[in-house]
C-alpha atoms as a PDB file:
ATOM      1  CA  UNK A   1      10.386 -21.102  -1.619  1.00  0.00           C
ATOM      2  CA  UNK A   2      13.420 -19.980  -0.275  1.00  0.00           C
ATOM      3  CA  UNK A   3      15.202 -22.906  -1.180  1.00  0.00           C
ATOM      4  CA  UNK A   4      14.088 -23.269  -4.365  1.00  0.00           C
ATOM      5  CA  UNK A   5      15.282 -19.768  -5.122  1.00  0.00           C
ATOM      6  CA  UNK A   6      18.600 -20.978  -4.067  1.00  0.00           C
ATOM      7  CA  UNK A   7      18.840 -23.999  -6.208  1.00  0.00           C
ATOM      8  CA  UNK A   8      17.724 -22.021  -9.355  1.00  0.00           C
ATOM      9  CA  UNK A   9      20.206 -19.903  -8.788  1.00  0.00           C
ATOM     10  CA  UNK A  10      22.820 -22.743  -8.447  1.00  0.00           C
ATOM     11  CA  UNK A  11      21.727 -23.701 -11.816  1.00  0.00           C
ATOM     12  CA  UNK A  12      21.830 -20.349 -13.331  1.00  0.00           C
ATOM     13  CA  UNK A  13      25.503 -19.829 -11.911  1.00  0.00           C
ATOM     14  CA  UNK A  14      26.836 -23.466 -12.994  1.00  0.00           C
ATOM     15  CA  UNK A  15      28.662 -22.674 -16.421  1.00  0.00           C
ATOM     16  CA  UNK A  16      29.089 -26.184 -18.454  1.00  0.00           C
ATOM     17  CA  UNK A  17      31.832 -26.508 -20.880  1.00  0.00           C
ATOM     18  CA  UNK A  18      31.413 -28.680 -23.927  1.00  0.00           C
ATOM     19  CA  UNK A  19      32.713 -31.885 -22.099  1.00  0.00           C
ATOM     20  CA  UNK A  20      30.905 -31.468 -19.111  1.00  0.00           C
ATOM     21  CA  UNK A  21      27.598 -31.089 -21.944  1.00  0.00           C
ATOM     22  CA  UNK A  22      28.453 -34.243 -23.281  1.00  0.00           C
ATOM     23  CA  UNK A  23      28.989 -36.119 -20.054  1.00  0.00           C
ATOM     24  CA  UNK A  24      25.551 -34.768 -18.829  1.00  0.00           C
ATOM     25  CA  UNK A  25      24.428 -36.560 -21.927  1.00  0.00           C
ATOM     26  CA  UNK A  26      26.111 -39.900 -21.543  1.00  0.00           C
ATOM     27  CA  UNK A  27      25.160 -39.840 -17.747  1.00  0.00           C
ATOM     28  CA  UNK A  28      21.555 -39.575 -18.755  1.00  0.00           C
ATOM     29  CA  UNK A  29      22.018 -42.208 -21.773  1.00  0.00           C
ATOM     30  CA  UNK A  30      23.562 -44.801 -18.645  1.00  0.00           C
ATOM     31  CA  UNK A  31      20.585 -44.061 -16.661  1.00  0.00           C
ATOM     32  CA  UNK A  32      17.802 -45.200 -18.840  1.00  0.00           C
ATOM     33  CA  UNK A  33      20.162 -48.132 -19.718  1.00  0.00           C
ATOM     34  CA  UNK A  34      20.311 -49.049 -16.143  1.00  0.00           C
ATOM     35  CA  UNK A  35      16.356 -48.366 -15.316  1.00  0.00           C
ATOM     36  CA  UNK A  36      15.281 -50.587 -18.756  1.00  0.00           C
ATOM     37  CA  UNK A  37      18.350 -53.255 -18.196  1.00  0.00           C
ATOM     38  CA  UNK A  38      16.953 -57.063 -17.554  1.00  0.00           C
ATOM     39  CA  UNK A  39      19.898 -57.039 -14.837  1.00  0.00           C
ATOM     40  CA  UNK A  40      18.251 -56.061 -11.868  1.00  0.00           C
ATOM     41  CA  UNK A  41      21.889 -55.025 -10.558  1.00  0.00           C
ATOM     42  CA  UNK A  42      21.346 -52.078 -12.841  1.00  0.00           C
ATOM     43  CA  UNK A  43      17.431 -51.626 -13.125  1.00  0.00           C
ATOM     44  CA  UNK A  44      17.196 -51.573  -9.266  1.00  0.00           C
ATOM     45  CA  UNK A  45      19.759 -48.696  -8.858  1.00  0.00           C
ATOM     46  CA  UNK A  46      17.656 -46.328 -11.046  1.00  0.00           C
ATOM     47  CA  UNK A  47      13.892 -45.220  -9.852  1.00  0.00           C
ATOM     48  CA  UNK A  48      13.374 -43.293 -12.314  1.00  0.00           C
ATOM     49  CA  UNK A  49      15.348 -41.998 -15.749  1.00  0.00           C
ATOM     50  CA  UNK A  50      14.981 -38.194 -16.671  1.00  0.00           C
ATOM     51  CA  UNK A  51      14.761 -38.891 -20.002  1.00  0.00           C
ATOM     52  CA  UNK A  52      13.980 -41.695 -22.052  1.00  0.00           C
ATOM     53  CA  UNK A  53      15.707 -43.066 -25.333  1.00  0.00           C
ATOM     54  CA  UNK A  54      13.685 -40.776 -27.690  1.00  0.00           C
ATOM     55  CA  UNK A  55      14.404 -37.531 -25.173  1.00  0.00           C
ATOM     56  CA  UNK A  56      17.712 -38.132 -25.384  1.00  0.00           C
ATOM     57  CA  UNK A  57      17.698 -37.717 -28.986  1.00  0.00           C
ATOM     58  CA  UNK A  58      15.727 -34.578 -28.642  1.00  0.00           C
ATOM     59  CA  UNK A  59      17.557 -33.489 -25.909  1.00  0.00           C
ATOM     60  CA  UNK A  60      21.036 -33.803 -26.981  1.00  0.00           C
ATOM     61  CA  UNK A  61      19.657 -32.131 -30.190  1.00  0.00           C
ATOM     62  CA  UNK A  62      18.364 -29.203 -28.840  1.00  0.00           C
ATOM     63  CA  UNK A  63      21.072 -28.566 -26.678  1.00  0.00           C
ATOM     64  CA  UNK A  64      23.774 -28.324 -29.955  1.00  0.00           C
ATOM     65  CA  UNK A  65      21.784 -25.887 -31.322  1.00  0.00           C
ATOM     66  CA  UNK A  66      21.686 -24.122 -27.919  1.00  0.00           C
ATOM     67  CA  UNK A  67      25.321 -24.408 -28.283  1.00  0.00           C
ATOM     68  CA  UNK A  68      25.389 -22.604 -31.517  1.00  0.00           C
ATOM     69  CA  UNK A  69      23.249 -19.683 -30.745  1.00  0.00           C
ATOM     70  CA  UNK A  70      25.088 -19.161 -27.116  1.00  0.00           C
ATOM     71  CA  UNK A  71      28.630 -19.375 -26.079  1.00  0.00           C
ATOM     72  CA  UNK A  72      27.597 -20.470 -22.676  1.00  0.00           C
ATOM     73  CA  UNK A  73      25.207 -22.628 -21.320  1.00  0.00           C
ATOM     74  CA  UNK A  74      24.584 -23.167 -17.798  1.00  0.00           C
ATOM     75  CA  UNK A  75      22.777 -26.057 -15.617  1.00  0.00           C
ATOM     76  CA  UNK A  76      20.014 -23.967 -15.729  1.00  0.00           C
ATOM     77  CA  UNK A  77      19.663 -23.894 -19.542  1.00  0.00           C
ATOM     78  CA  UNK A  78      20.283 -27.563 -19.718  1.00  0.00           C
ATOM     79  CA  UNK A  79      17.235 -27.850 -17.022  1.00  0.00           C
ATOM     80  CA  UNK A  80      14.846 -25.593 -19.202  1.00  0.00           C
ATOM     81  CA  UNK A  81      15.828 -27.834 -22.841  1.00  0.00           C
ATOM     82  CA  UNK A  82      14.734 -30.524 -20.548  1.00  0.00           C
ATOM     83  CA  UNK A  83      11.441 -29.158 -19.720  1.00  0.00           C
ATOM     84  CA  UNK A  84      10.738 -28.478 -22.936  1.00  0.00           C
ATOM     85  CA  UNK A  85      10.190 -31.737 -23.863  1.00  0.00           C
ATOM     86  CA  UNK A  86       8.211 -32.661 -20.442  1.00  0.00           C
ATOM     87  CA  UNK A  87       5.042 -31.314 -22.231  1.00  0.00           C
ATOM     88  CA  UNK A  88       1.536 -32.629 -23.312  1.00  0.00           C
ATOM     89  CA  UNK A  89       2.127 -34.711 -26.618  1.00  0.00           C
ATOM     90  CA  UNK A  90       5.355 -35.092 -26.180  1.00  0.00           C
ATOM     91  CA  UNK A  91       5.799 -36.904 -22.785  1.00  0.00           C
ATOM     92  CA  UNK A  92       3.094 -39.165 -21.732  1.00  0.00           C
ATOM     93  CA  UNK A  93       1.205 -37.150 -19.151  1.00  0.00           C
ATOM     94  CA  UNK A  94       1.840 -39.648 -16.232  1.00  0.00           C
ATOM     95  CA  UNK A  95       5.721 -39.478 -16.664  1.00  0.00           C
ATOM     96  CA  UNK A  96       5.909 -35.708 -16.613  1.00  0.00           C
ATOM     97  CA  UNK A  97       6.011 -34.665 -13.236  1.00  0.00           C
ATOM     98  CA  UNK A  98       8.548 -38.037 -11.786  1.00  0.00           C
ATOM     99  CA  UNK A  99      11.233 -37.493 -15.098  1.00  0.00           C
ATOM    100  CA  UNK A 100      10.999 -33.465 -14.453  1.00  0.00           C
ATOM    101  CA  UNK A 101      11.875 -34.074 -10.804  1.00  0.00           C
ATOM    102  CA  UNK A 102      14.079 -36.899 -11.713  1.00  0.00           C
ATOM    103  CA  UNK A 103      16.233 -34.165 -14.109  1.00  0.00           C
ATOM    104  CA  UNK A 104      15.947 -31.821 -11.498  1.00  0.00           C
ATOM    105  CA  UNK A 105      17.362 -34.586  -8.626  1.00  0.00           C
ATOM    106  CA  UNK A 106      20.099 -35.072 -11.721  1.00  0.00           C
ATOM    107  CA  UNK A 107      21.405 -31.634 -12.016  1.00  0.00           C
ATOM    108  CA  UNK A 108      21.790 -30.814  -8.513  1.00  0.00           C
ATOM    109  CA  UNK A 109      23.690 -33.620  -7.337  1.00  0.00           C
ATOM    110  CA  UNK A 110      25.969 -32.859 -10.277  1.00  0.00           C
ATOM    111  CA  UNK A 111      26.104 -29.819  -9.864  1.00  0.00           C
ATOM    112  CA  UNK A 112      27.176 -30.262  -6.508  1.00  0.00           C
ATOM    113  CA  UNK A 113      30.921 -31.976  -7.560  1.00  0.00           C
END
């Protein structure tokens, strides 16, 4: 529990600027090109994608308006958009729990650099 304290709060402290938003967003975009590419070069280096095509879209959406309403956005904001959309009806069930750790996985390992 301890640890997971600790990584919220890595989240929470990680400010983004706008560039670093929009490179979370392309990162994410190249990873569910990879997973779904017929190259298994690419498809075999991605497990699984955080979000898919249609996320993306919702994603990146939800986090301009974010950026509207709040100067600054942190990991941890970008994390909780995400989970927004790993819901009932709007993620199939049996992708909810592997994207929402796969997003989680995402954001700590860039939040790391």
């Amino acid at each position: 529990m301890d640890a997971d304290r600790s990584r919220i709060q890595r989240l929470k402290e990680k400010v983004l600027t706008p560039g670093e938003l929009y490179m979370i967003i392309g990162m994410l975009t190249a990873l569910r090109v990879s997973h779904d590419s017929a190259d298994k070069r690419l498809a075999s280096q991605v497990d699984t994608y955080p979000l898919n095509q249609g996320q993306i879209s919702v994603f990146t959406e939800e986090l301009l308006k974010l950026s509207l309403e709040q100067p600054r956005i942190t990991a941890w904001d970008v994390y909780n958009v995400a989970t927004e959309i790993y819901k009932p009806g709007k993620t199939d069930f049996p992708a909810m729990i592997p994207q929402n750790g796969a997003m989680a996985d995402f954001l700590l390992s860039y939040n790391q650099n």
